[in-house]
Protein backbone atom coordinates (compact mmCIF):
# COMPACT_ATOMS: atom_id res chain seq x y z
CA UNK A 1 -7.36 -16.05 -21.89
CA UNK A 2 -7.87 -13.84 -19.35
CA UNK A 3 -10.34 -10.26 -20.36
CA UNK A 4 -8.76 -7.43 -18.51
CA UNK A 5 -10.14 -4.18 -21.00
CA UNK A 6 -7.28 -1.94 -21.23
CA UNK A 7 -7.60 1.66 -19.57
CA UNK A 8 -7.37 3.61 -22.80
CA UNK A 9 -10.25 1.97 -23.56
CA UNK A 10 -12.42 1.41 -20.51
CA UNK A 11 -14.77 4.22 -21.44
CA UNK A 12 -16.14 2.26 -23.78
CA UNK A 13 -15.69 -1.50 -22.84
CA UNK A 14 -18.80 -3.52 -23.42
CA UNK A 15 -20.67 -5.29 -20.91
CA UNK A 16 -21.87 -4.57 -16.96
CA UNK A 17 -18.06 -3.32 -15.80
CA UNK A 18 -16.10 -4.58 -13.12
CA UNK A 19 -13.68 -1.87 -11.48
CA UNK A 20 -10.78 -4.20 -9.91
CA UNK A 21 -8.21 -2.64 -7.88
CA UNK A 22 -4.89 -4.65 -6.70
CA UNK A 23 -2.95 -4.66 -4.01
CA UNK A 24 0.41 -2.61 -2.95
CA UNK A 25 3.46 -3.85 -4.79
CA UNK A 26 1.49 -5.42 -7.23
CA UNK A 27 -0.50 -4.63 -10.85
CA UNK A 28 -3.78 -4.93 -12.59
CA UNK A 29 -2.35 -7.89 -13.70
CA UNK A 30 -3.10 -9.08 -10.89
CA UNK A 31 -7.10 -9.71 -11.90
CA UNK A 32 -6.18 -12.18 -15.04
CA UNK A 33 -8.07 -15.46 -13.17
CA UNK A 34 -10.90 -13.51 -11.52
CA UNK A 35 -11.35 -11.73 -15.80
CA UNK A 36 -10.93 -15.59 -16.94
CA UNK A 37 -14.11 -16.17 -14.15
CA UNK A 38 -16.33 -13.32 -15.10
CA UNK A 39 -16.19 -14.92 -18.64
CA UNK A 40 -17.68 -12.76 -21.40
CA UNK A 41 -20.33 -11.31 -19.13
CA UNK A 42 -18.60 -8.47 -18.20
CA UNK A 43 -15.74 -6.19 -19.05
CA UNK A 44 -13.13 -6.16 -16.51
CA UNK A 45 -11.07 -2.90 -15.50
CA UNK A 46 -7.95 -3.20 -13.73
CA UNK A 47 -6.00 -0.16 -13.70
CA UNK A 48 -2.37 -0.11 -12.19
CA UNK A 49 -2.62 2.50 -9.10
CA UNK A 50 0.27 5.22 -9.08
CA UNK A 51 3.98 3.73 -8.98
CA UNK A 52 2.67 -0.14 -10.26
CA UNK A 53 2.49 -1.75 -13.44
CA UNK A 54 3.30 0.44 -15.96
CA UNK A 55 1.46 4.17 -14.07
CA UNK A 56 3.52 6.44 -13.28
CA UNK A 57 5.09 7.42 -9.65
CA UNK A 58 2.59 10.25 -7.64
CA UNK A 59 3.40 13.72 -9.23
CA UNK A 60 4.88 15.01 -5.32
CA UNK A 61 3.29 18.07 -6.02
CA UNK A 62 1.59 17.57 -2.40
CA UNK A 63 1.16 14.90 0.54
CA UNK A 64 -0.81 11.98 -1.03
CA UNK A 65 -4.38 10.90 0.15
CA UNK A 66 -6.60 7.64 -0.68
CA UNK A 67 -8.84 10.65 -2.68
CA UNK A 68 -5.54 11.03 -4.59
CA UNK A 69 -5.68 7.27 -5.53
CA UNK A 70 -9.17 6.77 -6.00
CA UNK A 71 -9.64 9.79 -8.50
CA UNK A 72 -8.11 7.52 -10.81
CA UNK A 73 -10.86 5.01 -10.40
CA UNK A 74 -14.13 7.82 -10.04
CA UNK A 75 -12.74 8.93 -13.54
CA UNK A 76 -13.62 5.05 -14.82
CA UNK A 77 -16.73 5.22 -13.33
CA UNK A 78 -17.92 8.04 -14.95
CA UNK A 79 -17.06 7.48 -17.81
CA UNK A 80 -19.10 4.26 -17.59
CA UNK A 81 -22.73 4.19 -18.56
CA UNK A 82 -24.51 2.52 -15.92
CA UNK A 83 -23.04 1.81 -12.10
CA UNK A 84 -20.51 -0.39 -11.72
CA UNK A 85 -18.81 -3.19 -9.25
CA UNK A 86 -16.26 -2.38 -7.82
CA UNK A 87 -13.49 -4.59 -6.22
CA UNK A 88 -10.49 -3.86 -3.85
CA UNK A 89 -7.62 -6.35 -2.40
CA UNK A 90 -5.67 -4.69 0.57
CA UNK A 91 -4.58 -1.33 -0.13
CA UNK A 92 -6.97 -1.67 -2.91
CA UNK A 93 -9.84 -2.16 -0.70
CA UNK A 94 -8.94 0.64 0.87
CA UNK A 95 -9.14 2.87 -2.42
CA UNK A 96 -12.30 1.28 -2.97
CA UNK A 97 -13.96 2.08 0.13
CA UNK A 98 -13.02 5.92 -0.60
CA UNK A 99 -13.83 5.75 -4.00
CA UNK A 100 -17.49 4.31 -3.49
CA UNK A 101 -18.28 7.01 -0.72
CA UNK A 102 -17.21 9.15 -2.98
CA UNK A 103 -19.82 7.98 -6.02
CA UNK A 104 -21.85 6.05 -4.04
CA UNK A 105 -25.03 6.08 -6.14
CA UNK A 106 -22.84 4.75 -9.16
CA UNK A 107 -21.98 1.47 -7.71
CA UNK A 108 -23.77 -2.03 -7.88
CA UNK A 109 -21.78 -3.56 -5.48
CA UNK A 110 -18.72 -3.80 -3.61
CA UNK A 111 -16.08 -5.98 -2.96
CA UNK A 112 -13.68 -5.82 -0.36
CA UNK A 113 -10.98 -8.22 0.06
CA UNK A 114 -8.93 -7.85 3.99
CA UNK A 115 -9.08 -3.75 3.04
CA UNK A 116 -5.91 -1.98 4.58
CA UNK A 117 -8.35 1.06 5.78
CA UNK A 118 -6.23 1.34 8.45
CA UNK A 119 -8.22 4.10 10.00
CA UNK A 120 -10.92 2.32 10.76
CA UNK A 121 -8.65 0.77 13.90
CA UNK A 122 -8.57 4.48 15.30
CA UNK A 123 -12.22 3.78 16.81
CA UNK A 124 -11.64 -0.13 18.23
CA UNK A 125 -10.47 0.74 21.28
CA UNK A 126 -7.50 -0.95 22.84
CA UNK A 127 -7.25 -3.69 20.41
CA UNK A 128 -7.67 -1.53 17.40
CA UNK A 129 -4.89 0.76 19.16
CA UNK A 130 -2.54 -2.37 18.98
CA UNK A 131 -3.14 -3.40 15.66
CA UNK A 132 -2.52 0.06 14.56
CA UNK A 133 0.64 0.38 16.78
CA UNK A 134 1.69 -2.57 14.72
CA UNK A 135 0.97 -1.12 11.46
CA UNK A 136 2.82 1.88 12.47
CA UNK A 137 5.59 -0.02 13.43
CA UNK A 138 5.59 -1.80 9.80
CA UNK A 139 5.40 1.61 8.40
CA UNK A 140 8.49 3.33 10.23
CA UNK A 141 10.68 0.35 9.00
CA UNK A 142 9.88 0.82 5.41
CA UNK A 143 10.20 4.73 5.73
CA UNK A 144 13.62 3.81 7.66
CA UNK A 145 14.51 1.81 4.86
CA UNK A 146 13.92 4.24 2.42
CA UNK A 147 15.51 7.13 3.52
CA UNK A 148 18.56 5.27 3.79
CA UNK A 149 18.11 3.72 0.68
CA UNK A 150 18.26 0.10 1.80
CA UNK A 151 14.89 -0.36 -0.30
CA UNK A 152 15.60 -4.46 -0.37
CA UNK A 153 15.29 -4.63 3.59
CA UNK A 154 12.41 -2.40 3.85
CA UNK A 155 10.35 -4.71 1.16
CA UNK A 156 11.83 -7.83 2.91
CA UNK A 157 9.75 -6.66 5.52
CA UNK A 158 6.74 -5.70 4.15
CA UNK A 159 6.70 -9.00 1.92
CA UNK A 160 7.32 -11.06 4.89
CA UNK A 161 4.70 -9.09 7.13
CA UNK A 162 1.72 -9.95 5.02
CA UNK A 163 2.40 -13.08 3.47
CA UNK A 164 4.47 -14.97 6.63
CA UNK A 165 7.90 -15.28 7.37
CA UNK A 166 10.52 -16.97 5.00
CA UNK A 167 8.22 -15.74 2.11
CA UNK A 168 10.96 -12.90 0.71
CA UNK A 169 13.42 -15.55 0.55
CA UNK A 170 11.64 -17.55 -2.36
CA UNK A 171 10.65 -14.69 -4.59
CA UNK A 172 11.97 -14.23 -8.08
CA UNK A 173 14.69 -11.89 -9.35
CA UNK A 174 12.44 -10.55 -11.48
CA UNK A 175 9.50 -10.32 -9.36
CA UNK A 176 12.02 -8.78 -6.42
CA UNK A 177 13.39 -5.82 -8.71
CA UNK A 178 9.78 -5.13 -9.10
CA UNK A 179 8.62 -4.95 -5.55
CA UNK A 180 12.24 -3.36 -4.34
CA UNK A 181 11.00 -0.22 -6.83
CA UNK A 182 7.91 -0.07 -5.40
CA UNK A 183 9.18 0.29 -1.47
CA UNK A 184 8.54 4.44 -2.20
CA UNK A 185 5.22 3.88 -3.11
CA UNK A 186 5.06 1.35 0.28
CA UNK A 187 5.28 4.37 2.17
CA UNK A 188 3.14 6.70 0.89
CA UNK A 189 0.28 4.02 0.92
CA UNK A 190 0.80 3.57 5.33
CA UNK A 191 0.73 7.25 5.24
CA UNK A 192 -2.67 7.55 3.11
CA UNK A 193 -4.35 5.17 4.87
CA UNK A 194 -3.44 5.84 8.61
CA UNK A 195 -4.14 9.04 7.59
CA UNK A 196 -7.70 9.19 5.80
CA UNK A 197 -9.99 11.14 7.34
CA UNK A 198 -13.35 9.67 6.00
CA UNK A 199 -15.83 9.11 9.10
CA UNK A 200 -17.56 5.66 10.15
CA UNK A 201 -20.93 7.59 9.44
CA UNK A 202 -19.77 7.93 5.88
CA UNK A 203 -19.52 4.06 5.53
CA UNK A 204 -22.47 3.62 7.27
CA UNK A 205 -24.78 5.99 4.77
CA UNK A 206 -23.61 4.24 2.27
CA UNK A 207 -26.55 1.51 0.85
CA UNK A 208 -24.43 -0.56 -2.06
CA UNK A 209 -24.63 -4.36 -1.80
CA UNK A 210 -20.87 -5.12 -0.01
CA UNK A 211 -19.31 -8.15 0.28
CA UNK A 212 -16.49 -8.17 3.24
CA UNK A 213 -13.94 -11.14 2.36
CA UNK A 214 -11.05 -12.04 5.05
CA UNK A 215 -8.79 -15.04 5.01
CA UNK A 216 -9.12 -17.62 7.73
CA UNK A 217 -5.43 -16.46 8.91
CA UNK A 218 -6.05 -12.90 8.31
CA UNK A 219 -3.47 -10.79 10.32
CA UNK A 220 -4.96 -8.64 13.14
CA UNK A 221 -5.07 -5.51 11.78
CA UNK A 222 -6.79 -6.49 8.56
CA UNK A 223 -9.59 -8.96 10.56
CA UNK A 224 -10.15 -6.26 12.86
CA UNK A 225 -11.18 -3.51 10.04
CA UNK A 226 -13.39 -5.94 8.19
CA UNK A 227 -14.50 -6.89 11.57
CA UNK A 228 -15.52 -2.86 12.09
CA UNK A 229 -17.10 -2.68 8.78
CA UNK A 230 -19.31 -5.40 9.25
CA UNK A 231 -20.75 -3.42 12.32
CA UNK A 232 -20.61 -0.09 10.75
CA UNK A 233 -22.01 -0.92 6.97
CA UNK A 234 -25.09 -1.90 5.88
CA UNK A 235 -26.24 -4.04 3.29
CA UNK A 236 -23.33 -6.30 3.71
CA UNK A 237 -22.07 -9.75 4.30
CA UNK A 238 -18.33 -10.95 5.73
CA UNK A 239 -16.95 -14.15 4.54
CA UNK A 240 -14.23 -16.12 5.49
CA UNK A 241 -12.15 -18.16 3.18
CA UNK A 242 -10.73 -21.17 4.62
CA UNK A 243 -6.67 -22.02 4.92
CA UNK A 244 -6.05 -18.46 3.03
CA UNK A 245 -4.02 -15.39 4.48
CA UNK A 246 -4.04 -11.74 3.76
CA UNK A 247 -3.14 -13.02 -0.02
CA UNK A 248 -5.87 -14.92 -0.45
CA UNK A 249 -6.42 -13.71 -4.19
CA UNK A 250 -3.15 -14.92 -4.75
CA UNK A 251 -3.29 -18.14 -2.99
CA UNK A 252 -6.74 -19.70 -3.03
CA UNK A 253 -7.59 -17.07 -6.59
CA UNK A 254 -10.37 -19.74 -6.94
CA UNK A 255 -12.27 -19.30 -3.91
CA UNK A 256 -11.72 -15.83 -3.51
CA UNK A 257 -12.47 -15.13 -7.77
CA UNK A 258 -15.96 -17.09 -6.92
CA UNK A 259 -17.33 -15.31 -4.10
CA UNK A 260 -16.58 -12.17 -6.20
CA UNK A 261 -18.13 -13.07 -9.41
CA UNK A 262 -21.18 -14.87 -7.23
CA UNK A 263 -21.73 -11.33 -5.41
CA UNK A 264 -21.37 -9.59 -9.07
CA UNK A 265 -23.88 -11.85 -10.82
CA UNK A 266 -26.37 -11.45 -8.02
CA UNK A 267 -25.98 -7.23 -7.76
CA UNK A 268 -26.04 -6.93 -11.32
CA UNK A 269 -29.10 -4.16 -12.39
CA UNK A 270 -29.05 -5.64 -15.75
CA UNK A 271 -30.40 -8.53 -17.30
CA UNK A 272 -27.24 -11.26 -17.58
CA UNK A 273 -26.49 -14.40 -18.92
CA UNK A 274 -25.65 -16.08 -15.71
CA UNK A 275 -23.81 -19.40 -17.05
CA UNK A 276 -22.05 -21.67 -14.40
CA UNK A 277 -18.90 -19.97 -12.77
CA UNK A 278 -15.72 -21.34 -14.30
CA UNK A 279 -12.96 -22.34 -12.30
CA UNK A 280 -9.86 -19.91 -12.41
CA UNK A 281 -7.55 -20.73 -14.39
């Protein structure tokens, strides 16, 4: 059974708390193995971001930011009692990253799994110029898509962009209506990220424990930015997981779920009871 503490009631969930934050198109859900692998250790918090799961679409009331997003998740943490680890996949990451330099003295450690912090490829010179050309590329097609309300193209697209070509083609009715809702959201997430204006010095001040994660057949844009914050941050370490792509939380959960519960366990301020990992479910 997998321990995902519910948001109404993550102000008071018991145990060192683990801030997980999923990926575009998808839900907290998505953090059932990796709560199954933290065991009964820690109390998992997986909020939906705006427009996923069951949160509400972003209000409109003016042009969305990462700060937008991550206010969500700087509420949780202070509503916690001690610091907390916090974890990001893609455009999750990239919340994340602006949430911890935003409370950066309240978090034990950081996780950040191929972070969309697209940015970041603003200072990489020419090849960070082409992966962002790319990116921007991605991101007119879905905005294309939208405005002429052809929403199941413009997620074809995106789906098939980061997890390979062919991939759109075997989803699930179900799991299809879902991301074709979503492709509104899509764009406003390219936007907030291309667009954040948080400086490399801001990463590089900050002093939490980080753990960079990137799947061996990580897309360029993605292995470039965790390439870049491996140079810029300190006090962190880059990992590769073998055979996985940008979904690598969804593919190899295992592998990815253990890295992130062995960088918890070993940031954690407060006395644990560190038992053998469990294998995800």
């Amino acid at each position: 059974m997998s321990r995902i503490t519910p948001l109404a009631t993550a102000a008071s969930a018991s145990g060192p708390a683990v801030i997980a934050l999923h990926c575009s198109g998808s839900s907290g859900r998505q953090w059932a193995q990796l709560g199954n692998a933290l065991g009964d250790r820690f109390a998992l918090i997986a909020p939906d971001l705006y427009g996923c799961g069951t949160r509400g679409a972003w209000s409109g009331e003016r042009p969305f930011t990462l700060a937008d997003e991550a206010a969500l998740v700087v509420a949780i943490i202070d509503a916690q009692g001690a610091p907390v680890h916090l974890v990001g996949h893609s455009q999750g990451g990239a919340v994340a990253l602006r949430a911890a330099c935003m409370r950066p003295t309240r978090i034990a450690s950081l996780t950040l799994y191929e972070p969309t912090a697209f940015h970041v490829l603003k200072s990489m010179g020419d090849d960070g110029s082409a992966a962002l050309a790319d990116i921007r590329a991605l991101a007119a097609d879905i905005d294309r898509g939208v405005v002429n309300g052809a929403y199941r193209a413009a997620m074809q697209r995106f789906i098939d962009y980061w997890n390979g070509i062919g991939t759109w083609a075997g989803i699930k009715p179900q799991a299809e209506a879902e991301l074709v809702r979503h492709a509104p959201k899509a764009c406003l997430d390219f936007r907030a990220s291309i667009g954040e204006r948080m400086p490399l010095a801001a990463l590089h001040r900050l002093r939490i424990p980080t753990l960079l994660l990137r799947g061996e057949h990580a897309p360029a844009p993605t292995a470039l930015i965790v390439r870049k914050l491996f140079e810029v941050m300190r006090s962190v370490v880059a990992r590769e997981i073998p055979g996985a792509g940008h979904m690598g939380p969804f593919s190899h959960a295992e592998a990815v779920n253990d890295a992130i519960v062995r960088h918890i366990v070993a940031n954690e301020p407060r006395a644990v009871d560190v038992q053998p990992l469990r294998a995800a479910a």
